[in-house]
C-alpha atoms as a PDB file:
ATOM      1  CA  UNK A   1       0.000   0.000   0.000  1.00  0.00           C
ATOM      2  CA  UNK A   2       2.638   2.486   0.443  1.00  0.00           C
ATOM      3  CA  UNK A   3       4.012   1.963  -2.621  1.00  0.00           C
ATOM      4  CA  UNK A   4       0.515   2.520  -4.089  1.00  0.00           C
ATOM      5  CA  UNK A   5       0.328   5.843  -1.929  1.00  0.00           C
ATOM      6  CA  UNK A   6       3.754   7.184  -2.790  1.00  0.00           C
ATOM      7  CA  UNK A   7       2.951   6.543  -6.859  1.00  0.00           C
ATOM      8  CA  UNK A   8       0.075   8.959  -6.715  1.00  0.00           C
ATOM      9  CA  UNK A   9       1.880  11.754  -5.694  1.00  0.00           C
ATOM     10  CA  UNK A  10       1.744  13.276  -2.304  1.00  0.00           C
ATOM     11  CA  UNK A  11       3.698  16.867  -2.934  1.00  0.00           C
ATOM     12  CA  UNK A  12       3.185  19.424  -0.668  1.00  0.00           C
ATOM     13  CA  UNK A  13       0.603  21.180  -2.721  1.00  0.00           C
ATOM     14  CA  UNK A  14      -1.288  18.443  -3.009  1.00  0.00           C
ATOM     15  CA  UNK A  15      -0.899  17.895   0.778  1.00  0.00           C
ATOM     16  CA  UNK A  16      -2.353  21.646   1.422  1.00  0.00           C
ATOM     17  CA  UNK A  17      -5.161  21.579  -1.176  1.00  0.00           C
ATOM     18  CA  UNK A  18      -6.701  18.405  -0.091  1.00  0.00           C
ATOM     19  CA  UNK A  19      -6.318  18.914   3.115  1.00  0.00           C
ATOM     20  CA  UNK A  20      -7.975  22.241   3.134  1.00  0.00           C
ATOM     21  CA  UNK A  21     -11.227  20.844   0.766  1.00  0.00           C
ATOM     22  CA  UNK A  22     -11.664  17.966   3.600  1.00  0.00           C
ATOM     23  CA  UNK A  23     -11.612  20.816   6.421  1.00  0.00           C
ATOM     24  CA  UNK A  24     -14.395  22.716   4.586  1.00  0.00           C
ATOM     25  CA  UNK A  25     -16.201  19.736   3.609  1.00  0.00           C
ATOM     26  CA  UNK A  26     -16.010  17.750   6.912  1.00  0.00           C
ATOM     27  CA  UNK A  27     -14.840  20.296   9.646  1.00  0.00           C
ATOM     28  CA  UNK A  28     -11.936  17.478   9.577  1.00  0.00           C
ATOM     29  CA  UNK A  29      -8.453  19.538  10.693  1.00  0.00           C
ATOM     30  CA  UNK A  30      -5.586  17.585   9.674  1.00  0.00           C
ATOM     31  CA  UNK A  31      -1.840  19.219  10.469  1.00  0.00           C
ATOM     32  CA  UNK A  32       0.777  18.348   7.451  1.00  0.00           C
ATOM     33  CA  UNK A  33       2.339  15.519   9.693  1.00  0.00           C
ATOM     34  CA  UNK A  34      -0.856  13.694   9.887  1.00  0.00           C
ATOM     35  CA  UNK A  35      -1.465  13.632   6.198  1.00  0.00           C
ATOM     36  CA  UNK A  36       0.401  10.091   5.461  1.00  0.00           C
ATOM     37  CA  UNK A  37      -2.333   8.506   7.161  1.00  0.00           C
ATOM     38  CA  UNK A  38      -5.087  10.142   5.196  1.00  0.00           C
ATOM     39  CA  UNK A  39      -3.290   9.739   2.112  1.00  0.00           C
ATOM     40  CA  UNK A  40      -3.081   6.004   3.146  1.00  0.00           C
ATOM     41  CA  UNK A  41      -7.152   5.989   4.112  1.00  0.00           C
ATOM     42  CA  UNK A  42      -7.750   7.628   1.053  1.00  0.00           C
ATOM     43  CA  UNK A  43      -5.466   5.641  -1.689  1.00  0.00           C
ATOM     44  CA  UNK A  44      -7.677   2.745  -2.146  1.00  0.00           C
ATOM     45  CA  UNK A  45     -10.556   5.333  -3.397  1.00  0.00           C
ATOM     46  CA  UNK A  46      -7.898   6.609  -5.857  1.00  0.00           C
ATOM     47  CA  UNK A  47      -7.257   3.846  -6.995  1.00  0.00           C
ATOM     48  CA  UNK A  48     -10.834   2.183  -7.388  1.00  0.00           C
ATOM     49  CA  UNK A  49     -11.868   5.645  -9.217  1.00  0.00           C
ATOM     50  CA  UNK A  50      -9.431   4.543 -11.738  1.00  0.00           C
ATOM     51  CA  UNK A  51      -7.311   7.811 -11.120  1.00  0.00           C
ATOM     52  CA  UNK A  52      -3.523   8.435 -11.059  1.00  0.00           C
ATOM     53  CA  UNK A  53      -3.163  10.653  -8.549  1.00  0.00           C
ATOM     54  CA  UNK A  54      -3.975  12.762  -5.489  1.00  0.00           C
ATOM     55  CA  UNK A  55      -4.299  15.799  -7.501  1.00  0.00           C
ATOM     56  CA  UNK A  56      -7.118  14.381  -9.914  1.00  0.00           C
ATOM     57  CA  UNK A  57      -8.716  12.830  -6.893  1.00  0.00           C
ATOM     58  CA  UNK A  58      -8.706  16.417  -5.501  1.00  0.00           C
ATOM     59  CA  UNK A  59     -10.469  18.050  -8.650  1.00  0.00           C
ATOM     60  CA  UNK A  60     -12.931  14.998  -8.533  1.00  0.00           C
ATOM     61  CA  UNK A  61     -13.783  15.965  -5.130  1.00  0.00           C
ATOM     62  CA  UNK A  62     -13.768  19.435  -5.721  1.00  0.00           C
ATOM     63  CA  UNK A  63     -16.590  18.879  -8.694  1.00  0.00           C
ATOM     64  CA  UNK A  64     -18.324  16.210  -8.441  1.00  0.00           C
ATOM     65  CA  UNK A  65     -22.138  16.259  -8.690  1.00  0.00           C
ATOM     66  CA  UNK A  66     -21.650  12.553  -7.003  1.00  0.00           C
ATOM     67  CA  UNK A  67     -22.596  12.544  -3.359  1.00  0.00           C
ATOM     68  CA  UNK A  68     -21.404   9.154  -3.200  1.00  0.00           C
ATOM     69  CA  UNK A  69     -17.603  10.121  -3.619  1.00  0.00           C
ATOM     70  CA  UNK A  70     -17.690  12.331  -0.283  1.00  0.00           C
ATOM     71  CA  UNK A  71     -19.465   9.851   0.898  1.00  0.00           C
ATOM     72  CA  UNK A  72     -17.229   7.194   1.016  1.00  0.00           C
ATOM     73  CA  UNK A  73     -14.158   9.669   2.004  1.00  0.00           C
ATOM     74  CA  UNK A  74     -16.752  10.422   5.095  1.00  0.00           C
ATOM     75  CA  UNK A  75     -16.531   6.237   5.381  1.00  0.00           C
ATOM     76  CA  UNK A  76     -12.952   6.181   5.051  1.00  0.00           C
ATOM     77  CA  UNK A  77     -11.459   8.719   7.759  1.00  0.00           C
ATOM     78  CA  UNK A  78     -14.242   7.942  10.257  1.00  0.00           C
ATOM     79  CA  UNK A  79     -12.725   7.315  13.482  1.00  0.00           C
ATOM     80  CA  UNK A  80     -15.072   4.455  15.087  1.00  0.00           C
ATOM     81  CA  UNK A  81     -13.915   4.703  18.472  1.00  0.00           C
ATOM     82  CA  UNK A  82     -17.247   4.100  20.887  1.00  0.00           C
ATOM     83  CA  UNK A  83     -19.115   1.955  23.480  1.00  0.00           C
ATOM     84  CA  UNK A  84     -21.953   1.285  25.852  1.00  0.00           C
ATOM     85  CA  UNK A  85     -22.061   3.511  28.639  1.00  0.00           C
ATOM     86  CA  UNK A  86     -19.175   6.186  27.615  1.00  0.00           C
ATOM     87  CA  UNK A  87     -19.144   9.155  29.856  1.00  0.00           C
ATOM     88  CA  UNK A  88     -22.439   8.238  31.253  1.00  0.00           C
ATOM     89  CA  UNK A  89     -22.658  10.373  34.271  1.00  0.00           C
ATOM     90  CA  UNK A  90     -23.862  13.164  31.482  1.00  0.00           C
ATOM     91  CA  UNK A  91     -26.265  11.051  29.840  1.00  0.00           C
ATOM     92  CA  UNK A  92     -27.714   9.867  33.791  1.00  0.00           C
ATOM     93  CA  UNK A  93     -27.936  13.662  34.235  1.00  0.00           C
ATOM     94  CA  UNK A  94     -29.921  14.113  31.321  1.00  0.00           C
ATOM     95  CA  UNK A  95     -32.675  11.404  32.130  1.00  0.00           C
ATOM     96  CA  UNK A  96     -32.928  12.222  35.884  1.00  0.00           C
ATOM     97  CA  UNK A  97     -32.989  16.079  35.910  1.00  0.00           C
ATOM     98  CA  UNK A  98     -33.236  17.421  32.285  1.00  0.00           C
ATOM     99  CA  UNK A  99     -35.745  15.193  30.859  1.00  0.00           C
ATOM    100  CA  UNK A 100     -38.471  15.833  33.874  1.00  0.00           C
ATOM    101  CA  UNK A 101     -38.052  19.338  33.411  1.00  0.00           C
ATOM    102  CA  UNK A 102     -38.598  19.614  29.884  1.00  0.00           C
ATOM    103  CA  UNK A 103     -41.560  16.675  29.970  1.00  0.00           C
ATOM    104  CA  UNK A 104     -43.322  19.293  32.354  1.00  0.00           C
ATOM    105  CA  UNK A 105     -42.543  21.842  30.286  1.00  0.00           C
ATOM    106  CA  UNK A 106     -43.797  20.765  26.735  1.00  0.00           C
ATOM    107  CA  UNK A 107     -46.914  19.328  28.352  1.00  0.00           C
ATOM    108  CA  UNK A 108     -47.671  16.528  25.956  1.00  0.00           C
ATOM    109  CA  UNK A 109     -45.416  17.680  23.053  1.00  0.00           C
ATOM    110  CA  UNK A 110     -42.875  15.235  21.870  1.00  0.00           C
ATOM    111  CA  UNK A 111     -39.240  15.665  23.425  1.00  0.00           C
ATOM    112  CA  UNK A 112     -36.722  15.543  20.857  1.00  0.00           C
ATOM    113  CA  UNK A 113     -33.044  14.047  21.727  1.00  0.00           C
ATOM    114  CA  UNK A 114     -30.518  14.002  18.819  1.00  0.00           C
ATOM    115  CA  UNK A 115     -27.028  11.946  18.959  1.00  0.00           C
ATOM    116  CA  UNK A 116     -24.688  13.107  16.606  1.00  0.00           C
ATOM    117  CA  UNK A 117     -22.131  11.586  15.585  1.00  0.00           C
ATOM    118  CA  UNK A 118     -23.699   8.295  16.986  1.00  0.00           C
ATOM    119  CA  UNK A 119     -21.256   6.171  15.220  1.00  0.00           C
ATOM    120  CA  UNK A 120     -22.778   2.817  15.276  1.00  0.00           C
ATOM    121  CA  UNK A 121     -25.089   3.436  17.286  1.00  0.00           C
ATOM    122  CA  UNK A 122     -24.113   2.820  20.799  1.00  0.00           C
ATOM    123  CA  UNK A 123     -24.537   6.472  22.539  1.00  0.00           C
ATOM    124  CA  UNK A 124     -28.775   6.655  21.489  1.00  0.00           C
ATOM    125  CA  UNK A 125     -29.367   3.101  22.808  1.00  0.00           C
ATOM    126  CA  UNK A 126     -27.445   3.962  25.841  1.00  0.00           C
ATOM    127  CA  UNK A 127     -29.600   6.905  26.139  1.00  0.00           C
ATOM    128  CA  UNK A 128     -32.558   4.891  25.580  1.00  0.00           C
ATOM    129  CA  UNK A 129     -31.733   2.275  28.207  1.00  0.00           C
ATOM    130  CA  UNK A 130     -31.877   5.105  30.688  1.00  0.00           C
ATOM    131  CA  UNK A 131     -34.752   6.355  29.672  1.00  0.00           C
ATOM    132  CA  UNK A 132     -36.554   3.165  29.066  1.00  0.00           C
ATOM    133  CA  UNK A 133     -35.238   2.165  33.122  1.00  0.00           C
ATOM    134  CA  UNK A 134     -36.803   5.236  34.233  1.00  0.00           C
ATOM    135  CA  UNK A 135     -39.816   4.519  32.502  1.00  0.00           C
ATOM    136  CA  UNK A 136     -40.242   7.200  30.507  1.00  0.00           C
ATOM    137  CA  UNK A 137     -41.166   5.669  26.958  1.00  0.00           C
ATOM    138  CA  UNK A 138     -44.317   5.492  28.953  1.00  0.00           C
ATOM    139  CA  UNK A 139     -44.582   8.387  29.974  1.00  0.00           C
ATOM    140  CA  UNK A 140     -43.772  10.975  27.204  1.00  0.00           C
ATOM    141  CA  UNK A 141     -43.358  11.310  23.550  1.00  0.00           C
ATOM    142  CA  UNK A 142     -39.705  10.917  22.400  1.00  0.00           C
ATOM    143  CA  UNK A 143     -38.288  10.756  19.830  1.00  0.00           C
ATOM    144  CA  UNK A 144     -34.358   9.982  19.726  1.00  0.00           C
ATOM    145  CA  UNK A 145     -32.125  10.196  16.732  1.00  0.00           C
ATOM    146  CA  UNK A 146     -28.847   9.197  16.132  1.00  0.00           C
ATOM    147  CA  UNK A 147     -26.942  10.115  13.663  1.00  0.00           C
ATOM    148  CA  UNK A 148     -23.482  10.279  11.750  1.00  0.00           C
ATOM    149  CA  UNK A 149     -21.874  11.478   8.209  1.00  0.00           C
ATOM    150  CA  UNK A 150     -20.943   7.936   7.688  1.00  0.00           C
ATOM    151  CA  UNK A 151     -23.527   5.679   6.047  1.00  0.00           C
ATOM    152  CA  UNK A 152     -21.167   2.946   7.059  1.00  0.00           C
ATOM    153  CA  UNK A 153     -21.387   3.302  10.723  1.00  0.00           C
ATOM    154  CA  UNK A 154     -25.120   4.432  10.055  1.00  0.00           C
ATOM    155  CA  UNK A 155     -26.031   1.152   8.498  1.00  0.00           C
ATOM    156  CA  UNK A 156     -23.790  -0.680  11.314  1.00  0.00           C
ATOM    157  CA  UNK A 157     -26.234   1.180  13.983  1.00  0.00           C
ATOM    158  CA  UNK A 158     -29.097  -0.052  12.177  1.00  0.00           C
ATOM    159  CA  UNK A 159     -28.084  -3.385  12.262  1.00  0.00           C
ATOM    160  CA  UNK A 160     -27.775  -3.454  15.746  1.00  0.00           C
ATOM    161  CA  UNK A 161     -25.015  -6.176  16.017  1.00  0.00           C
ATOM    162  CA  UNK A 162     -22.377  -5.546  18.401  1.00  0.00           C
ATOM    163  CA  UNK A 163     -19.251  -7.380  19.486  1.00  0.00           C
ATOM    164  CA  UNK A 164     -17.272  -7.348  22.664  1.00  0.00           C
ATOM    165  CA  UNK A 165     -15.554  -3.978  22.740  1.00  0.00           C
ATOM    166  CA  UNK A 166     -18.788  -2.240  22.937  1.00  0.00           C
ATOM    167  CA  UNK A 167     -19.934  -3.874  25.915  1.00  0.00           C
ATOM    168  CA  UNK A 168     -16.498  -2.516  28.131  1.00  0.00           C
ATOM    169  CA  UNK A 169     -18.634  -0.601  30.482  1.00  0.00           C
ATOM    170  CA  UNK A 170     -22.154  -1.563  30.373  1.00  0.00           C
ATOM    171  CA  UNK A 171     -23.681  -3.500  33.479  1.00  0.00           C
ATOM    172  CA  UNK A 172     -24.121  -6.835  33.065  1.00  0.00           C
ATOM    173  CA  UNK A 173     -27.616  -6.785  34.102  1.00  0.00           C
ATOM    174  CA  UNK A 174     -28.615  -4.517  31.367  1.00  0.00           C
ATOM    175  CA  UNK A 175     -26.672  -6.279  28.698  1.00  0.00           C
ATOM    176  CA  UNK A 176     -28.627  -9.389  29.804  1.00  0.00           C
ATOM    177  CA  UNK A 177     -31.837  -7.336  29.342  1.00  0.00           C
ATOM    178  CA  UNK A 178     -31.333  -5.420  26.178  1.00  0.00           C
ATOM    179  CA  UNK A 179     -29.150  -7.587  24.412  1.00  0.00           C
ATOM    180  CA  UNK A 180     -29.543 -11.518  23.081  1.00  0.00           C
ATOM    181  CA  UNK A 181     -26.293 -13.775  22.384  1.00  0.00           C
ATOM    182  CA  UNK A 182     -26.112 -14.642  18.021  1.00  0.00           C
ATOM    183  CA  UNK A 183     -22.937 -16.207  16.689  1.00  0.00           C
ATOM    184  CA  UNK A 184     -20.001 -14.398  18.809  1.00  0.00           C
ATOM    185  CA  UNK A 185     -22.435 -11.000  18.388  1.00  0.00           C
ATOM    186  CA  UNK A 186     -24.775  -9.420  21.352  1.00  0.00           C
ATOM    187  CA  UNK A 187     -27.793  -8.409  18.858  1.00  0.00           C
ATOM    188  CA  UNK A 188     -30.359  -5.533  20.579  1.00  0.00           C
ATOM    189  CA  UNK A 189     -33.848  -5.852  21.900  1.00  0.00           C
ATOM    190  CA  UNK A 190     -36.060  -5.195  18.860  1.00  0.00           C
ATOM    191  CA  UNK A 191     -38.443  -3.445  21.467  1.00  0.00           C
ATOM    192  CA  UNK A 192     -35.275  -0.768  22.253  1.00  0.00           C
ATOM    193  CA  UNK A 193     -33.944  -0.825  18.916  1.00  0.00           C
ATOM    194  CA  UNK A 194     -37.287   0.456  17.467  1.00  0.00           C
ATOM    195  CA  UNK A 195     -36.600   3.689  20.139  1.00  0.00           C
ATOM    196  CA  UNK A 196     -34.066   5.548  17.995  1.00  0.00           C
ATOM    197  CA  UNK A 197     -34.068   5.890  14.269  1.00  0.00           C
ATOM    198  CA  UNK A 198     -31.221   6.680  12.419  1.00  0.00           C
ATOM    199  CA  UNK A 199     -30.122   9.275   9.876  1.00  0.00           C
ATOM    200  CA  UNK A 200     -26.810  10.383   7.771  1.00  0.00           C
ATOM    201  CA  UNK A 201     -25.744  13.958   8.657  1.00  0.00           C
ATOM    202  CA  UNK A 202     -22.601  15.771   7.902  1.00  0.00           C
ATOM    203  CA  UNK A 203     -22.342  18.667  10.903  1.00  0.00           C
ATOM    204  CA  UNK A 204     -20.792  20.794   7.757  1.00  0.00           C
ATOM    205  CA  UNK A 205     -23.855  21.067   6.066  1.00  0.00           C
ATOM    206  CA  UNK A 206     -26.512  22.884   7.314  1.00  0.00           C
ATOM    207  CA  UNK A 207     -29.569  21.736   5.281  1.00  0.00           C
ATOM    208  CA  UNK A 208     -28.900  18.052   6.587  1.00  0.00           C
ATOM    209  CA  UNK A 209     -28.295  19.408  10.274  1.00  0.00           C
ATOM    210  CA  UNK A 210     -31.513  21.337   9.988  1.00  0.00           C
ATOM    211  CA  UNK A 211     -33.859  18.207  10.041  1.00  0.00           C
ATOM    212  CA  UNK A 212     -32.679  17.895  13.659  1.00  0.00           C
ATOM    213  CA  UNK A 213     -31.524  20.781  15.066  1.00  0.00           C
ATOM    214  CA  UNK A 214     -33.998  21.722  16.836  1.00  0.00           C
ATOM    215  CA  UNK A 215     -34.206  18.994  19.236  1.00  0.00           C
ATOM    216  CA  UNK A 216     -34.822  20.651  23.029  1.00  0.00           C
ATOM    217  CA  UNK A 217     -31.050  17.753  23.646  1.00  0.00           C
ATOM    218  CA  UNK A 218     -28.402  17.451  21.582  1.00  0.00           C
ATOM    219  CA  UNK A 219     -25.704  15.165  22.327  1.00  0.00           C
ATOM    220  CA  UNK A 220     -22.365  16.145  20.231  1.00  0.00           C
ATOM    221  CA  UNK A 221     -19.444  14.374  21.524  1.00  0.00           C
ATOM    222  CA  UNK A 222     -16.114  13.411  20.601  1.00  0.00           C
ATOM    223  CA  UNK A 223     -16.166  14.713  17.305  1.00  0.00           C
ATOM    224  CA  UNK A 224     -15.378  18.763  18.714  1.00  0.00           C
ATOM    225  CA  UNK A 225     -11.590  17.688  18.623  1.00  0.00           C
ATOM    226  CA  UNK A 226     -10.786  16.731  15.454  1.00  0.00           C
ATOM    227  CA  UNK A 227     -12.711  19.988  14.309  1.00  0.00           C
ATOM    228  CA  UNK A 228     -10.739  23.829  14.246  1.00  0.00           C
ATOM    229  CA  UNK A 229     -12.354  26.389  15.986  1.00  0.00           C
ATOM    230  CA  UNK A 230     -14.301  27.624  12.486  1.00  0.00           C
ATOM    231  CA  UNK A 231     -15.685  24.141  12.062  1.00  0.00           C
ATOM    232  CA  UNK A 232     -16.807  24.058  15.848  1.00  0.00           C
ATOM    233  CA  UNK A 233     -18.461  27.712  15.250  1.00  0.00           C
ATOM    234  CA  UNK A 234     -20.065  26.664  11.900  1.00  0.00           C
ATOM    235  CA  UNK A 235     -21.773  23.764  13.453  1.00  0.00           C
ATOM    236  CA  UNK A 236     -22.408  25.642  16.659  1.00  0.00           C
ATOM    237  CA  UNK A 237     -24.108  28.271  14.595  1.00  0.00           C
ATOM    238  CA  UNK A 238     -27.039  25.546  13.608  1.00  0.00           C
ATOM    239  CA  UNK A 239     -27.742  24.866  16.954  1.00  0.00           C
ATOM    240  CA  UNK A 240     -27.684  28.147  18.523  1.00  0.00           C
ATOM    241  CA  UNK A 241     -29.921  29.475  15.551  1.00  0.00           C
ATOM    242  CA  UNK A 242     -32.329  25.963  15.468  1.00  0.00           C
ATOM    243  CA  UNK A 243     -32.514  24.616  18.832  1.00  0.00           C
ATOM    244  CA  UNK A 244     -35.589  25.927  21.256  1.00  0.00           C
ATOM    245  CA  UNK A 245     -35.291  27.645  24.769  1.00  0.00           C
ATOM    246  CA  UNK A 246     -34.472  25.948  27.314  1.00  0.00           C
ATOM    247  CA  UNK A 247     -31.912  23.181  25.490  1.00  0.00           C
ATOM    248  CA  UNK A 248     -29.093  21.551  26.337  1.00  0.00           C
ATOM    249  CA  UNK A 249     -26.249  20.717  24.276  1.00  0.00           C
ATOM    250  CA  UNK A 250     -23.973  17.973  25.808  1.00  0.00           C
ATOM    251  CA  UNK A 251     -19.876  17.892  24.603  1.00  0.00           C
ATOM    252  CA  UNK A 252     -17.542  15.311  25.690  1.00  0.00           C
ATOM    253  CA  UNK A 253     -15.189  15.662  29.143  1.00  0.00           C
ATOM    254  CA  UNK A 254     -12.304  16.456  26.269  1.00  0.00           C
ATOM    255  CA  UNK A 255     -14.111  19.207  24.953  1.00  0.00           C
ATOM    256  CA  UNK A 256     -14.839  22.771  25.601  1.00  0.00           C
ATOM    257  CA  UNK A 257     -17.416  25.110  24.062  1.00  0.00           C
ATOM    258  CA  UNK A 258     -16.185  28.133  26.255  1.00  0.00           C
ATOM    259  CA  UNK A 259     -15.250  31.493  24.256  1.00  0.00           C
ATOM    260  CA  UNK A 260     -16.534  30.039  21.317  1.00  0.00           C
ATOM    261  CA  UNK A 261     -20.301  31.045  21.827  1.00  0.00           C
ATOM    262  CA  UNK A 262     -22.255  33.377  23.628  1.00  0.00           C
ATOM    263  CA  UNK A 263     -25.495  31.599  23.317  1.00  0.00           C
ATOM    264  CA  UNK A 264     -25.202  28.479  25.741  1.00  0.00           C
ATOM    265  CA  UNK A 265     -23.846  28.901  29.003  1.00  0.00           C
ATOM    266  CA  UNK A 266     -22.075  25.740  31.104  1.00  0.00           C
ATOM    267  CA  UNK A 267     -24.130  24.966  34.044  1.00  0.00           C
ATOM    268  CA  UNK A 268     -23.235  22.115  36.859  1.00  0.00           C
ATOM    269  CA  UNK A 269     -26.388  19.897  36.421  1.00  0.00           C
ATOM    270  CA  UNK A 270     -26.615  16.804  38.555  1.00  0.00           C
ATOM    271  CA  UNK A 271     -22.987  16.542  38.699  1.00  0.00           C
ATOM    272  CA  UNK A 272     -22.399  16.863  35.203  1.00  0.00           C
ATOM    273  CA  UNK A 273     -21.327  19.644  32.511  1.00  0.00           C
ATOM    274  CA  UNK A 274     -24.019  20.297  30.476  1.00  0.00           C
ATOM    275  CA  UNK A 275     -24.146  23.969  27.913  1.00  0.00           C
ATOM    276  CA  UNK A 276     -27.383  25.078  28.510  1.00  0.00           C
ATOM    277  CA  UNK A 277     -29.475  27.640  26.155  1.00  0.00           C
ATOM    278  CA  UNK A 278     -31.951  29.778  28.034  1.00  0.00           C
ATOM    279  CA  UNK A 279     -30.824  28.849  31.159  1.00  0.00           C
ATOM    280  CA  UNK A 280     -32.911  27.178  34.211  1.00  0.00           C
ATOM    281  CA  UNK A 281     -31.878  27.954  37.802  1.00  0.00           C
ATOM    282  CA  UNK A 282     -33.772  25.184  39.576  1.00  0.00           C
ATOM    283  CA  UNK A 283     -31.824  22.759  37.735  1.00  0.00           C
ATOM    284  CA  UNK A 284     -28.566  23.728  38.086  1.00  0.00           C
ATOM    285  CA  UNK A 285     -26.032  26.579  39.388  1.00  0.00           C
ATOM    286  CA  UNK A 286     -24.032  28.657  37.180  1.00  0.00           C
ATOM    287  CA  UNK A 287     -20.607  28.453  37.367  1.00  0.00           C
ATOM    288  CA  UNK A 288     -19.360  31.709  38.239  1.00  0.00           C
ATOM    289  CA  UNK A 289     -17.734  33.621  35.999  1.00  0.00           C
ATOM    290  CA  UNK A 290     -14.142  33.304  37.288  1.00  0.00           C
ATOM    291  CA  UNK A 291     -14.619  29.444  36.575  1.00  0.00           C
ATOM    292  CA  UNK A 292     -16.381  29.581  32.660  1.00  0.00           C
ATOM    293  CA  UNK A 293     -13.189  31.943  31.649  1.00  0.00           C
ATOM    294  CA  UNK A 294     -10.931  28.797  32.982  1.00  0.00           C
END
């Protein structure tokens, strides 16, 4: 393979140009050192284009009326990395505190939550075990969406077949109750799979982000640091602009949303860090100022 890689011509042009499409495209930042292992993602799509180097593959990109070719560069530098139960002291937060509040509040109206990226799918149906253990499927109308710009990890999450890695965290007991043994695979309870639907969006492009935005919980994590601070803003500007008042916009441990927008504000909720737009007090104190500029 690097032989393949080094015959299509990886100059330093090249290098910038590409690089600098996939940023606008994808909200992807790459630094010049990283580019080998693009270039090496990104050979085989060369190649099977029947192109002879980088620099066609760029104009191709650059022009093409063919979703499918971003598409499968979307498939190709998608970093997979997730599991049952990751960082769930946010998402336990959410269900306890946040989604009582806003249930009173819509009074009958359907609560939207939106996981994006979702990779395969195992952030929504850990969401969805909480709520369905507190009961609230129920209770309330929700709808939860999860979603990702790869159709690859989409159609994975749709499956619903997972293998041992994504079960590092979760409780036994609930694997046991959402999850039935099939062939070395832990396959999900049709009755919590049918919770969360599933949907390809690229946090780049508006018009796709817009058929979820507005979802009163959005759960964005651990894709904030591959993006540069435009990229962040571009996709924060979608949810500031779509989502209602109050909302809550969750971000990984990793990642912070401070000095970057005015229009949600981090707030301490149930032990957690939660950005909150149009804040509520009885939920959670604000941290003070001296803290947020941290």
């Amino acid at each position: 393979m690097q032989y393949r890689v080094d015959s299509l011509g990886v100059s330093g042009t090249v290098t910038t140009i590409l690089r600098d499409l996939i940023h606008d495209r994808l909200g992807l930042m790459y630094e010049s050192h990283q580019f080998d292992q693009v270039a090496d993602r990104l050979a085989p799509l060369v190649i099977a284009r029947g192109l002879s180097s980088f620099m066609d593959y760029y104009y191709l990109l650059k022009y093409s009326a063919e979703p499918q070719d971003w598409l499968a560069v979307i498939d190709a530098l998608a970093v997979q990395e997730t599991y049952f139960w990751r960082e769930i002291d946010q998402i336990r937060a959410v269900v306890t505190q946040v989604v009582p509040a806003l249930v009173d509040a819509l009074r009958g109206r359907l609560l939207r939550i939106w996981s994006i990226p979702c990779a395969s799918g195992e952030e929504p149906l850990t969401i969805a075990m909480l709520l369905d253990d507190e009961g609230w499927f129920s209770r309330a109308p929700i709808d939860l969406i999860g979603s990702d710009a790869s159709p690859a990890a989409i159609e994975r999450a749709r499956l619903g077949r997972y293998g041992e890695r994504s079960f590092r965290n979760l409780p036994l007991a609930l694997r046991e109750k959402y999850f039935t043994a099939d062939h070395g695979y832990s396959v999900v309870n049709p009755e919590l799979h049918r919770r969360v639907s599933y949907d390809v969006v690229n946090l780049m492009d508006a018009d796709q982000m817009s058929r979820h935005a507005a979802a009163s919980v959005v759960f964005c994590r651990n894709v904030f640091i591959y993006f540069s601070d435009h990229s962040i803003r571009r996709a924060l500007s979608v949810l500031e602009q779509s989502m209602p008042s109050p909302a809550y916009l969750c971000v990984a441990a990793a990642e912070s949303l401070l000095r970057r927008t005015t229009v949600f504000e981090l707030q301490d909720i149930g032990g957690a860090f939660i950005y909150v737009k149009g804040a509520v007090p009885q939920l959670a104190a604000t941290f003070p100022a001296a803290q947020r500029a941290s």
